[in-house]
C-alpha atoms as a PDB file:
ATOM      1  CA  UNK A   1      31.939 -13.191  -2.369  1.00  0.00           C
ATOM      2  CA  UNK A   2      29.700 -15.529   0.216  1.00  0.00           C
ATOM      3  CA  UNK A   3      28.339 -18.385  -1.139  1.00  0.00           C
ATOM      4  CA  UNK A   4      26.888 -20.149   2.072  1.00  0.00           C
ATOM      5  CA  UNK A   5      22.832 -19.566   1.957  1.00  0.00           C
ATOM      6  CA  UNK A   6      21.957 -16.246   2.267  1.00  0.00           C
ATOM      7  CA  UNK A   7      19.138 -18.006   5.063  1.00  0.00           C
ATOM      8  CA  UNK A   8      16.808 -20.614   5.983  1.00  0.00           C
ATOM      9  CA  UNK A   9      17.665 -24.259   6.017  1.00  0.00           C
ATOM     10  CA  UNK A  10      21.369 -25.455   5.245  1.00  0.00           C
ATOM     11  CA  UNK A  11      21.010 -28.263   2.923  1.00  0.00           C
ATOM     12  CA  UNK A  12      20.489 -26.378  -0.587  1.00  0.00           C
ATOM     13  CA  UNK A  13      19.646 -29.053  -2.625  1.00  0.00           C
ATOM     14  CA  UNK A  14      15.624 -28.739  -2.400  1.00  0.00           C
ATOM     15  CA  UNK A  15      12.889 -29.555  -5.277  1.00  0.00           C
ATOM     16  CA  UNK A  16      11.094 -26.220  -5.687  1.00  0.00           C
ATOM     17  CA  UNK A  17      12.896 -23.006  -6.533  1.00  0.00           C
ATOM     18  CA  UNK A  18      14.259 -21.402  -3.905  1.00  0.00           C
ATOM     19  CA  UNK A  19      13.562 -17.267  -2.968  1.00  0.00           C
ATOM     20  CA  UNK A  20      14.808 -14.739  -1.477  1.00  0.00           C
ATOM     21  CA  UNK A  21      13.761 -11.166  -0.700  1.00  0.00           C
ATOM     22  CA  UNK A  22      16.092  -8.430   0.765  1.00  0.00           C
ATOM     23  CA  UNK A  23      14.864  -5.491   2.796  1.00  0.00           C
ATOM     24  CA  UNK A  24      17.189  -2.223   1.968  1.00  0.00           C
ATOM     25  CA  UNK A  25      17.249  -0.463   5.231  1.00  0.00           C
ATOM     26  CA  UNK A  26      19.253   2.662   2.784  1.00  0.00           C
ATOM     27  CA  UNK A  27      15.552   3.323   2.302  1.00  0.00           C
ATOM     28  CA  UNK A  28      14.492   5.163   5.081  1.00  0.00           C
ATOM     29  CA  UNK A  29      10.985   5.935   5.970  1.00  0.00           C
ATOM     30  CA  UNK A  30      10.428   9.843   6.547  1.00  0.00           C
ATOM     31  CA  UNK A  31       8.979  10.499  10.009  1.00  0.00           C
ATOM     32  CA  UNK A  32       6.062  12.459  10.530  1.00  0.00           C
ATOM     33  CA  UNK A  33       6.321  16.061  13.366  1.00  0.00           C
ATOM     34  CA  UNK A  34       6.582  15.094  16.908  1.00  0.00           C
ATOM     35  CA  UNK A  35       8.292  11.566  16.070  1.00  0.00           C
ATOM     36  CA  UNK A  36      11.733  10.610  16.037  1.00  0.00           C
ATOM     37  CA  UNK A  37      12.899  10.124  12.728  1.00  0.00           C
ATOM     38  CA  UNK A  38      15.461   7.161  14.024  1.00  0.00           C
ATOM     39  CA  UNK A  39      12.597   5.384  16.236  1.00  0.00           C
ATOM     40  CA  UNK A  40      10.327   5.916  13.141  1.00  0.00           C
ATOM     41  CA  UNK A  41      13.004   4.285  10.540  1.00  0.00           C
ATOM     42  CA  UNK A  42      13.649   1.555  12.838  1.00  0.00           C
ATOM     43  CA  UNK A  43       9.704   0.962  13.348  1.00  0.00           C
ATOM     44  CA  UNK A  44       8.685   0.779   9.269  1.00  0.00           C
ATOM     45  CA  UNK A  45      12.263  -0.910   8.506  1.00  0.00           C
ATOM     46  CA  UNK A  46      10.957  -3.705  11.395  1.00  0.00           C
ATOM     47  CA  UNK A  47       7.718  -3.948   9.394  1.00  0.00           C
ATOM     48  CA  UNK A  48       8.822  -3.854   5.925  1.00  0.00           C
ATOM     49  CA  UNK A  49      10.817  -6.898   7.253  1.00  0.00           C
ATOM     50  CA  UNK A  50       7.808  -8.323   8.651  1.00  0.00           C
ATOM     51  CA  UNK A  51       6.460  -8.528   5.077  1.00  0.00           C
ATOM     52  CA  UNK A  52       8.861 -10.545   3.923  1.00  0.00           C
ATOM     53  CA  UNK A  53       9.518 -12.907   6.124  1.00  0.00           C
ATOM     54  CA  UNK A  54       6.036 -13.810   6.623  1.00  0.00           C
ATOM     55  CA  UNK A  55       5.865 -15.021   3.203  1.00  0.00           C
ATOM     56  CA  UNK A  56       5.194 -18.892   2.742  1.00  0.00           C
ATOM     57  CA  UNK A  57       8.099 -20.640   0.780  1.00  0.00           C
ATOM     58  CA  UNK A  58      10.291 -17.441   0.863  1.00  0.00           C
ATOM     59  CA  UNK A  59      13.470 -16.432   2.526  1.00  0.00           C
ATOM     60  CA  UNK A  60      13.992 -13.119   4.343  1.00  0.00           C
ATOM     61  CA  UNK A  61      16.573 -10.983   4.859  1.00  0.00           C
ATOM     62  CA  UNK A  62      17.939  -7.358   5.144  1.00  0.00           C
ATOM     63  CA  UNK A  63      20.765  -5.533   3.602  1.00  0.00           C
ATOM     64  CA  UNK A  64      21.680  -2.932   6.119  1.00  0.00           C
ATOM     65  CA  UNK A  65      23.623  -1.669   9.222  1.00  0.00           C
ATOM     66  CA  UNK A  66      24.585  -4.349  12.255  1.00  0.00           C
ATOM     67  CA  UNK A  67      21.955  -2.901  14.324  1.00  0.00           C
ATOM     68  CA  UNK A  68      19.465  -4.776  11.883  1.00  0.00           C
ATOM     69  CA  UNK A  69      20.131  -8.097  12.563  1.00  0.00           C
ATOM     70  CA  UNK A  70      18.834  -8.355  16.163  1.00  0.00           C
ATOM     71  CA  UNK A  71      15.642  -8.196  13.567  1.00  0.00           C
ATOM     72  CA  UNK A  72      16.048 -10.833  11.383  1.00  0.00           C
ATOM     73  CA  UNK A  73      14.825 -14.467  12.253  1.00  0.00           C
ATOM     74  CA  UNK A  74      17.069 -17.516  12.867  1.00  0.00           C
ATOM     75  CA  UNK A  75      19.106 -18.713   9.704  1.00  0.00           C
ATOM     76  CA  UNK A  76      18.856 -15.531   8.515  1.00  0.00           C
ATOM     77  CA  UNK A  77      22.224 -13.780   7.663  1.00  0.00           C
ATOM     78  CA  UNK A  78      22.385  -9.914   7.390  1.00  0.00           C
ATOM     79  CA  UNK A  79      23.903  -8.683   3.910  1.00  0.00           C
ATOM     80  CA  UNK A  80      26.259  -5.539   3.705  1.00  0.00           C
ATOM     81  CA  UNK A  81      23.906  -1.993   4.016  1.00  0.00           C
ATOM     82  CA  UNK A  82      25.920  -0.321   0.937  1.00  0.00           C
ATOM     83  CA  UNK A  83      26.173  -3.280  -1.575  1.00  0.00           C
ATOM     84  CA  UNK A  84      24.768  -2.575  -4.971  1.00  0.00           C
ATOM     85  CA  UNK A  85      21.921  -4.389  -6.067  1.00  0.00           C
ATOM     86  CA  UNK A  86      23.919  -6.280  -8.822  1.00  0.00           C
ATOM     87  CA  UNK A  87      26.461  -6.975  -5.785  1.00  0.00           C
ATOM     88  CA  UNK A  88      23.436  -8.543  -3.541  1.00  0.00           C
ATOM     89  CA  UNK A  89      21.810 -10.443  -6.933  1.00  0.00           C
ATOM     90  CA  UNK A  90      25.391 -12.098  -6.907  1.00  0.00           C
ATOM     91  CA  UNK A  91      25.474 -13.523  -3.484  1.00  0.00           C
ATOM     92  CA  UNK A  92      21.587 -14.517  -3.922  1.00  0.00           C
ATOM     93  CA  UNK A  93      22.714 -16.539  -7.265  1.00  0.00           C
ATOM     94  CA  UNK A  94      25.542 -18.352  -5.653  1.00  0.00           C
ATOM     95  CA  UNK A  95      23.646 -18.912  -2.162  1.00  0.00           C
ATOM     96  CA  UNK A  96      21.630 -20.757  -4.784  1.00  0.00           C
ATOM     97  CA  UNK A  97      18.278 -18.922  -4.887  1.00  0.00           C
ATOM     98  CA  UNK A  98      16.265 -18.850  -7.988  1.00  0.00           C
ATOM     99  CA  UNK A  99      14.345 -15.468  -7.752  1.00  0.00           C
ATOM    100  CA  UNK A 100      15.202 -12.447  -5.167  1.00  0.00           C
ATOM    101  CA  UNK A 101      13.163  -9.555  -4.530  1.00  0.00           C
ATOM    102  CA  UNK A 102      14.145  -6.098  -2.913  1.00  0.00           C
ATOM    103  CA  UNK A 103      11.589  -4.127  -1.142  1.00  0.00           C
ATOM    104  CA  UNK A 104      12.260  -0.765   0.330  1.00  0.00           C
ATOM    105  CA  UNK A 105      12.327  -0.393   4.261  1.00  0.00           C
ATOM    106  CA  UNK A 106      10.189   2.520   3.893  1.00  0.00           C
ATOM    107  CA  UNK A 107       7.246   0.060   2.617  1.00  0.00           C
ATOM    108  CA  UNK A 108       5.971  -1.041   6.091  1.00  0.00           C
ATOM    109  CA  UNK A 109       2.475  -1.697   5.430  1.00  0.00           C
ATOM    110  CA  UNK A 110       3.149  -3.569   2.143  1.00  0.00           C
ATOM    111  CA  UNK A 111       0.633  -5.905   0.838  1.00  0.00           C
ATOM    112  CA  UNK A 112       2.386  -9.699   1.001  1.00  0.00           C
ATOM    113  CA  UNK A 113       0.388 -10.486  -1.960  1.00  0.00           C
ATOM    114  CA  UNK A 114       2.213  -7.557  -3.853  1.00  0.00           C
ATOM    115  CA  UNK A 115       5.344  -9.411  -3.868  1.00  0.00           C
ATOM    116  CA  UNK A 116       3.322 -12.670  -4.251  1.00  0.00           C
ATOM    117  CA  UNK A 117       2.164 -11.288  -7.583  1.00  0.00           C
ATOM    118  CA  UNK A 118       6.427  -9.801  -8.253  1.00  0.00           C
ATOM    119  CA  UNK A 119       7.222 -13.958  -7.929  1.00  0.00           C
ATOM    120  CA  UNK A 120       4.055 -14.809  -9.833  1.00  0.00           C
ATOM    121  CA  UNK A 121       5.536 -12.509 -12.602  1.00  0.00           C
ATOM    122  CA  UNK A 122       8.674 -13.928 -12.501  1.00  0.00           C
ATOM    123  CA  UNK A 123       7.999 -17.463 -13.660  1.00  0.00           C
ATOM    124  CA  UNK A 124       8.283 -15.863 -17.347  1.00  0.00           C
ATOM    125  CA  UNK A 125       9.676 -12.574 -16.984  1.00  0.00           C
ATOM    126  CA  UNK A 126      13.517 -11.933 -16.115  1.00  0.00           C
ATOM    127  CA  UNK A 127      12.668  -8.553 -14.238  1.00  0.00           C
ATOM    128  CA  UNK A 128       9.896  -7.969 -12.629  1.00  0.00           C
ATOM    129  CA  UNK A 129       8.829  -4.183 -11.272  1.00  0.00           C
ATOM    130  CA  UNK A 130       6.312  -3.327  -8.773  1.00  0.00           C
ATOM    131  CA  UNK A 131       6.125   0.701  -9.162  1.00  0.00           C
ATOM    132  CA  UNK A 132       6.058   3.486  -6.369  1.00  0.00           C
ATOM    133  CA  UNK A 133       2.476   4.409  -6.310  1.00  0.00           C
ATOM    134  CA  UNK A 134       2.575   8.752  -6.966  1.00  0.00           C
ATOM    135  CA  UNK A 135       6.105   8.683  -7.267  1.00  0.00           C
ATOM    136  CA  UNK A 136       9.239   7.655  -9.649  1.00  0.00           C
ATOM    137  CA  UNK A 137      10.785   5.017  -8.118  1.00  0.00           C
ATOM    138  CA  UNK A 138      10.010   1.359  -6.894  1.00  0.00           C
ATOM    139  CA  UNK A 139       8.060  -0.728  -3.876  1.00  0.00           C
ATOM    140  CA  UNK A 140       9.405  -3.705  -5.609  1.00  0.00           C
ATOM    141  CA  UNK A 141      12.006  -5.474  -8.012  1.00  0.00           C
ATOM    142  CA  UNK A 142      12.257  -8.556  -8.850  1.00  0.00           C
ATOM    143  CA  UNK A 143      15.029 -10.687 -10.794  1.00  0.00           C
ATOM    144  CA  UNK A 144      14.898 -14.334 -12.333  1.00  0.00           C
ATOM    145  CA  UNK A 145      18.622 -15.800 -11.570  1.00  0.00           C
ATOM    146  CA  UNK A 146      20.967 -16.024 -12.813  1.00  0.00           C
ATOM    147  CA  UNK A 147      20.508 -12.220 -14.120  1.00  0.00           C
ATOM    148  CA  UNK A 148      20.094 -12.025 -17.635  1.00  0.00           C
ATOM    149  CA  UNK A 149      22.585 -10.239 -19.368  1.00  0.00           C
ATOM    150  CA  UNK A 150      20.880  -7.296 -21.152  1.00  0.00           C
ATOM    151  CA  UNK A 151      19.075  -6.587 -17.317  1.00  0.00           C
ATOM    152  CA  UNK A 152      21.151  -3.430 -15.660  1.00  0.00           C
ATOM    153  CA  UNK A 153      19.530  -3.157 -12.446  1.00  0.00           C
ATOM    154  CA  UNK A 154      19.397   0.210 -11.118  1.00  0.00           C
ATOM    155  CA  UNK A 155      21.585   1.422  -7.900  1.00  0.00           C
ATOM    156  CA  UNK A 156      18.188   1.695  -5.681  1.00  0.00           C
ATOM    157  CA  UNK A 157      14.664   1.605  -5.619  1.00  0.00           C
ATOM    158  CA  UNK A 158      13.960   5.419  -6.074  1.00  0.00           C
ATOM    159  CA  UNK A 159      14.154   5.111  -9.986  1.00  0.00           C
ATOM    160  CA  UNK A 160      12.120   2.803 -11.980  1.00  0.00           C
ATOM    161  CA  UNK A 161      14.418   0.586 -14.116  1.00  0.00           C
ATOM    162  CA  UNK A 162      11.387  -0.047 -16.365  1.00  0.00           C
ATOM    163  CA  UNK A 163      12.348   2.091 -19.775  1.00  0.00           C
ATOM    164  CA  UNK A 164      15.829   1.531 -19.640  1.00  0.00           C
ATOM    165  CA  UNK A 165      14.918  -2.554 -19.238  1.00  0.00           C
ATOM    166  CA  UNK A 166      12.138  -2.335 -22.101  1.00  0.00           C
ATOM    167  CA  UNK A 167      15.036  -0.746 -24.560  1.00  0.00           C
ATOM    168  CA  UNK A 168      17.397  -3.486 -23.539  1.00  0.00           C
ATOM    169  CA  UNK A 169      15.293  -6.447 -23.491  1.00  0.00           C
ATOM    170  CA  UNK A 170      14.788  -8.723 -26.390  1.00  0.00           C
ATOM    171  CA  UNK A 171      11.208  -9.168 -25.949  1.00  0.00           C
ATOM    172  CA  UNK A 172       8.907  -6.357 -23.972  1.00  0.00           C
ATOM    173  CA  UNK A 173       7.731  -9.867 -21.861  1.00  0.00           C
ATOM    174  CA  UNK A 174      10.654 -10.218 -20.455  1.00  0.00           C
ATOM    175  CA  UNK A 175      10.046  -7.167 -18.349  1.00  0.00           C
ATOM    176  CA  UNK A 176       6.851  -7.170 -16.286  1.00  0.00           C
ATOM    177  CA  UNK A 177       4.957  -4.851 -14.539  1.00  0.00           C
ATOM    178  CA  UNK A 178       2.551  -5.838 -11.312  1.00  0.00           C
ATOM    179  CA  UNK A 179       0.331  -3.669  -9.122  1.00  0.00           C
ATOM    180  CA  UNK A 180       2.322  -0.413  -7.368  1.00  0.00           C
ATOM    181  CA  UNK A 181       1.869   0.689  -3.902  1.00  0.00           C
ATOM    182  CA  UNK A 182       2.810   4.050  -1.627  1.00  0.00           C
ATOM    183  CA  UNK A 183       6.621   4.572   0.189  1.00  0.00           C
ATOM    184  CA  UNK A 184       6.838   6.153   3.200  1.00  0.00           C
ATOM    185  CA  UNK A 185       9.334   8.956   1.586  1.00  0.00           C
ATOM    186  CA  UNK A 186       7.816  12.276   3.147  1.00  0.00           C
ATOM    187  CA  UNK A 187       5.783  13.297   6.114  1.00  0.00           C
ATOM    188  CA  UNK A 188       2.711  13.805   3.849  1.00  0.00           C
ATOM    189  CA  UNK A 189       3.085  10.097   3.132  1.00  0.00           C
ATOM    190  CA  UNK A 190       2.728   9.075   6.430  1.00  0.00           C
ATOM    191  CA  UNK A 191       0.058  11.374   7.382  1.00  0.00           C
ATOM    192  CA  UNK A 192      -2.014  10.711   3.922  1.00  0.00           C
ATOM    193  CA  UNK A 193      -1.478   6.603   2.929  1.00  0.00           C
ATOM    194  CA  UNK A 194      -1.054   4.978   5.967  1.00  0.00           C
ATOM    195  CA  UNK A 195      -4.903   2.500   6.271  1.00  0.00           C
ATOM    196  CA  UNK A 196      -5.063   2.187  10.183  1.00  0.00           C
ATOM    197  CA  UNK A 197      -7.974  -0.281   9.098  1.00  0.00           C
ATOM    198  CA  UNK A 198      -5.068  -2.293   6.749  1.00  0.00           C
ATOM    199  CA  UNK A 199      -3.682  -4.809   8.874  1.00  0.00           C
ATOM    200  CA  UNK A 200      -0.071  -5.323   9.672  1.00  0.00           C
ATOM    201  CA  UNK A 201       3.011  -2.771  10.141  1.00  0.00           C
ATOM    202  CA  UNK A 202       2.444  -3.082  14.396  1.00  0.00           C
ATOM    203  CA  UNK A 203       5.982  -1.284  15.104  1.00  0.00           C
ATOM    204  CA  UNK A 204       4.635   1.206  13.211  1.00  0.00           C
ATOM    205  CA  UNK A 205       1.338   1.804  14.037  1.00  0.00           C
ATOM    206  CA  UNK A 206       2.501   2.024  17.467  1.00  0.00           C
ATOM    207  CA  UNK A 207       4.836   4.500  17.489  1.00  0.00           C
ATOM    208  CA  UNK A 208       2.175   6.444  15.977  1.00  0.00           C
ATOM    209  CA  UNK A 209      -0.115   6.055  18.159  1.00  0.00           C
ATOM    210  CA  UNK A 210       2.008   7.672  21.043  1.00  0.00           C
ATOM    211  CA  UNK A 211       2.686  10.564  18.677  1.00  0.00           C
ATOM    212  CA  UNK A 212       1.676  13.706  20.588  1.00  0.00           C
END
């Protein structure tokens, strides 16, 4: 298993607590008619990214195929596209981060202060869940480090962890809920949630707009 930082700058020992949040490019945004589905997953992946790494105090990466990494910024190190989330939790522990956070790459036009609140939550929680808005799964989870014990993290963000966390944990408190928001995971999606007045997800918005 790694254990040089996962990204940003190499001396670990720092005063505040470190984090980390890790784009899953498995989830892939569903393009709309007359776009390419690759072009479109490689647009909202790009953005998704964008979210992240535009954070202030937060490191950025993605978990996905080499193609990826010509996205990343510098001192950022791609992670392996198939690694379970407990895998991934792992290397973030022993790369000495304090908190990670996995966001979809179907989530391009993502609210930063969404995963703001996830961190926010996670100063007392252990898990921290940001639910798919009108569906079953996740925009968000978040995990304290080192992973408590009872916490078995789900293999992906299309199922929220949530009941099977509240029956494990030894206080409800430990697992906390912040505000949900849309996935791209159908044309519909695209069509339906997608704020061309919200700012952000560019790649996006522009391959849109040459949709004919």
């Amino acid at each position: 298993m790694p254990t040089e930082p996962v990204a940003g700058a190499p001396e670990p020992e720092v005063t505040s607590r470190r984090r980390l949040v890790v784009v899953l490019a498995r989830h892939v945004a569903a393009a709309p008619d007359r776009v390419d589905p690759a072009a479109f997953a490689a647009a909202a992946l790009a953005d998704s990214y964008e979210v992240a790494a535009d954070l202030v105090d937060v490191d950025a990466t993605i978990a996905g195929p080499a193609s990826a990494a010509e996205l990343l910024y510098p001192g950022a190190r791609l992670l392996p596209a198939d690694a379970p989330l407990a895998e991934l939790v792992a290397v973030a522990a022993e790369s000495g981060y304090a908190e990670v956070v996995f966001l979809p790459g179907d989530a391009p036009d993502l609210p930063g202060l969404v995963v703001a609140k996830l961190f926010k939550a996670l100063n007392r929680a252990a898990v921290a869940v940001a639910p798919e808005r009108g569906g079953t799964g996740c925009v968000a989870l978040g995990v304290a480090l080192p992973l408590a014990e009872w916490a078995e993290l789900p293999a992906d963000l299309d199922t929220d962890p949530r009941p099977s966390l509240y029956r494990a944990a030894p206080r409800r408190s430990k697992v906390a809920s912040t505000p949900d928001w849309h996935r791209l995971r159908s044309a519909e999606d695209v069509l339906t949630r997608l704020d061309p007045a919200l700012e952000g997800w560019e790649e996006t918005r522009l391959l849109l707009s040459s949709r004919r």
